[in-house]
Protein backbone atom coordinates (compact mmCIF):
# COMPACT_ATOMS: atom_id res chain seq x y z
CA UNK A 1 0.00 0.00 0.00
CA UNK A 2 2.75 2.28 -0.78
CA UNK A 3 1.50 5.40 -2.46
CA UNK A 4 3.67 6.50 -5.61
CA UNK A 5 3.68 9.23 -7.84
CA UNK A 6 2.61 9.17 -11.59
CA UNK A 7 4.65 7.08 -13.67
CA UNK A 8 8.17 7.95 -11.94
CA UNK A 9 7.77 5.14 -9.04
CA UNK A 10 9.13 7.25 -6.41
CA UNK A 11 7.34 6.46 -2.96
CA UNK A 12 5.82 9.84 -1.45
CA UNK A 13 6.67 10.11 1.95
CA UNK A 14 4.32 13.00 2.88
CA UNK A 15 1.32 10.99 1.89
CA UNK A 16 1.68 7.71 3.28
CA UNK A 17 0.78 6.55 7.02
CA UNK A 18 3.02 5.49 9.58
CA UNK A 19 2.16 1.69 9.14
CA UNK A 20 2.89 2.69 5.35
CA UNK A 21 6.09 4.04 6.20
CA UNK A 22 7.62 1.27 8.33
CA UNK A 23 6.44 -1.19 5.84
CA UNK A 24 8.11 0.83 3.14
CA UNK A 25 11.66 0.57 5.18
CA UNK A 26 11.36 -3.25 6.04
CA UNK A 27 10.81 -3.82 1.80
CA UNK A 28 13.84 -1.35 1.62
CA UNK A 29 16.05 -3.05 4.95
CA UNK A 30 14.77 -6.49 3.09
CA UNK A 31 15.71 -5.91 -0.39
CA UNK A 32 19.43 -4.82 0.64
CA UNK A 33 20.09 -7.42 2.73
CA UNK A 34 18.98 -10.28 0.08
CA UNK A 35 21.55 -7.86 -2.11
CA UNK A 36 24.14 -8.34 0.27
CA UNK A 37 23.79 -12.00 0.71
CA UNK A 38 24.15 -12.25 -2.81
CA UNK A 39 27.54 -10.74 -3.07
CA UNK A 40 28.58 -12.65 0.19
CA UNK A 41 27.44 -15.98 -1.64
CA UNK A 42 29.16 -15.02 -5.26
CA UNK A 43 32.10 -14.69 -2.99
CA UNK A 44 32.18 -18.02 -1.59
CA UNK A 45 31.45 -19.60 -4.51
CA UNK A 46 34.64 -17.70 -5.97
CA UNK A 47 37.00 -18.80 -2.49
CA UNK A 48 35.28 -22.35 -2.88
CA UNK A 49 36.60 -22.58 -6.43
CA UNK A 50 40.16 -21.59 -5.18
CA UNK A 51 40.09 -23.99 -2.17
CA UNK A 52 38.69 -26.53 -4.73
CA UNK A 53 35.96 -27.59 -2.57
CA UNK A 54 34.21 -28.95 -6.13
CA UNK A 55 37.46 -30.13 -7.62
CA UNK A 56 35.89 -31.14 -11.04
CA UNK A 57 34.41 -27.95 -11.55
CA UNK A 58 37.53 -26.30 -10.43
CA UNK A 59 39.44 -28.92 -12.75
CA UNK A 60 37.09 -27.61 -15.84
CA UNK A 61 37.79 -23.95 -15.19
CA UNK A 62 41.71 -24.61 -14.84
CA UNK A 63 41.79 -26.33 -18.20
CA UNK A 64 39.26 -23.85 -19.85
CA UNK A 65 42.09 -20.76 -18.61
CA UNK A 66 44.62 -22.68 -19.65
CA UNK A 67 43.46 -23.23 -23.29
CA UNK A 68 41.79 -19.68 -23.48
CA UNK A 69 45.60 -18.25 -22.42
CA UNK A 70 46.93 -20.44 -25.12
CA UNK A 71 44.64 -19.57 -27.59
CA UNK A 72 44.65 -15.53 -26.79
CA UNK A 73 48.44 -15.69 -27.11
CA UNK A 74 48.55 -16.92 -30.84
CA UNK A 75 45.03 -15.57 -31.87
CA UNK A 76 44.74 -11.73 -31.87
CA UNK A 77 41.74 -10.32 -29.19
CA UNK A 78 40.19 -8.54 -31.97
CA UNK A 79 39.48 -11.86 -34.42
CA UNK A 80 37.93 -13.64 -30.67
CA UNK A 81 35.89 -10.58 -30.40
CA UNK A 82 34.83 -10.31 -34.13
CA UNK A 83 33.93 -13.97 -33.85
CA UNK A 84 31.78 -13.64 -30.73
CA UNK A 85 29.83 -11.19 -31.84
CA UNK A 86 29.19 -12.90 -35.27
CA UNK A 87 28.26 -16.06 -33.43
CA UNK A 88 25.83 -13.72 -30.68
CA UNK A 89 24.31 -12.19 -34.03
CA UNK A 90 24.10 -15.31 -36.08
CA UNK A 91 22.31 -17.31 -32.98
CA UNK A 92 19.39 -14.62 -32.76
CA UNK A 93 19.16 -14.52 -36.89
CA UNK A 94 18.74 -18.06 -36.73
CA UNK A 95 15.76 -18.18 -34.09
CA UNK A 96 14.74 -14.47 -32.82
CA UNK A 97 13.05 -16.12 -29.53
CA UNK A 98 16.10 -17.86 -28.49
CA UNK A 99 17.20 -17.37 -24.76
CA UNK A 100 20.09 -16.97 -24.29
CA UNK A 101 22.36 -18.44 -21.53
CA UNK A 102 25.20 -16.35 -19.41
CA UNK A 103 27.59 -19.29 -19.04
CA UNK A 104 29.66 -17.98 -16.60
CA UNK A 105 26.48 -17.34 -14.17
CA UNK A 106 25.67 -20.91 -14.88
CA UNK A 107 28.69 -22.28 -13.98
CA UNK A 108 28.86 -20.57 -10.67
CA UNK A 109 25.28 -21.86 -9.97
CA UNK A 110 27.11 -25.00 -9.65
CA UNK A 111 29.38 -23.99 -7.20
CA UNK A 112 28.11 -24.62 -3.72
CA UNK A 113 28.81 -21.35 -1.21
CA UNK A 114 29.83 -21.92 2.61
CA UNK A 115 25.96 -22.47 4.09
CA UNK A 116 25.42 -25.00 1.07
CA UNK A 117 28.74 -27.05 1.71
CA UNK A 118 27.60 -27.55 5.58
CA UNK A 119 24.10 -28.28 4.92
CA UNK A 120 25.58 -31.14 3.14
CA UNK A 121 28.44 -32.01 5.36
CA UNK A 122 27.58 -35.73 7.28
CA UNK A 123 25.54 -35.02 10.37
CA UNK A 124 28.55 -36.89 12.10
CA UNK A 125 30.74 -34.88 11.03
CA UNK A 126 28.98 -31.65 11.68
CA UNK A 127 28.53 -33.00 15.72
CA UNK A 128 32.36 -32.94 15.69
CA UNK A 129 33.55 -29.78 14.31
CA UNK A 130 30.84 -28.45 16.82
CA UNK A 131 32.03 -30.40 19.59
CA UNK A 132 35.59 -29.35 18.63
CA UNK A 133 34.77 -25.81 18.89
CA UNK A 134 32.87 -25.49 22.15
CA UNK A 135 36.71 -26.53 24.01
């Protein structure tokens, strides 16, 4: 029940309630902390590659810099990025309603961040690294 103006979307405070007004702040206080737990969890996932806590993912991405540093040393940046864009342009020729897919978001999708690795940690396991930290 926030009250706007026109067509802008910006929330008039002089016209709304109180109840209107705290409601406003806890969508605000809300929508930056689900912001922040986002970057937190992108960087996990980033220290989880380095620590190779999924070591075939983190295999795939070594080989994939390796042969992209190969490649980028003999083939000049400007023929990769003329043949990217020719290959973006040529998929959306092809079929107009393709969707297309931001591989580098998918692969960290697969990349489990600190609160996923110890929800899957053996409940065993979990009793003793909190045992061992209570001493």
């Amino acid at each position: 029940a926030v009250v706007s103006t026109q067509s802008t979307g910006d929330v008039n405070e002089a016209d709304m309630s109180l109840p209107e007004r705290l409601e406003y702040m806890y969508d605000l206080a809300a929508t930056g902390q689900q912001s922040l737990d986002l970057v937190a969890s992108l960087g996990e996932k980033f220290k989880n590659i380095g620590q190779w806590k999924n070591p075939f993912a983190t295999a795939v991405l070594a080989v994939l810099s390796l042969v992209a540093a190969v490649a980028l040393y003999f083939i000049p940046i400007r023929y990769v990025i003329i043949a990217w864009g020719i290959n973006k342009f040529r998929k959306f020729g092809v079929d107009p309603n393709l969707i297309d897919n931001f591989e580098v978001e998918d692969f960290l999708s697969r990349i489990p961040s600190d609160p996923e690795l110890e929800a899957l940690k053996e409940p065993s396991r979990r009793h003793r690294d909190i045992m061992s930290t209570r001493k």
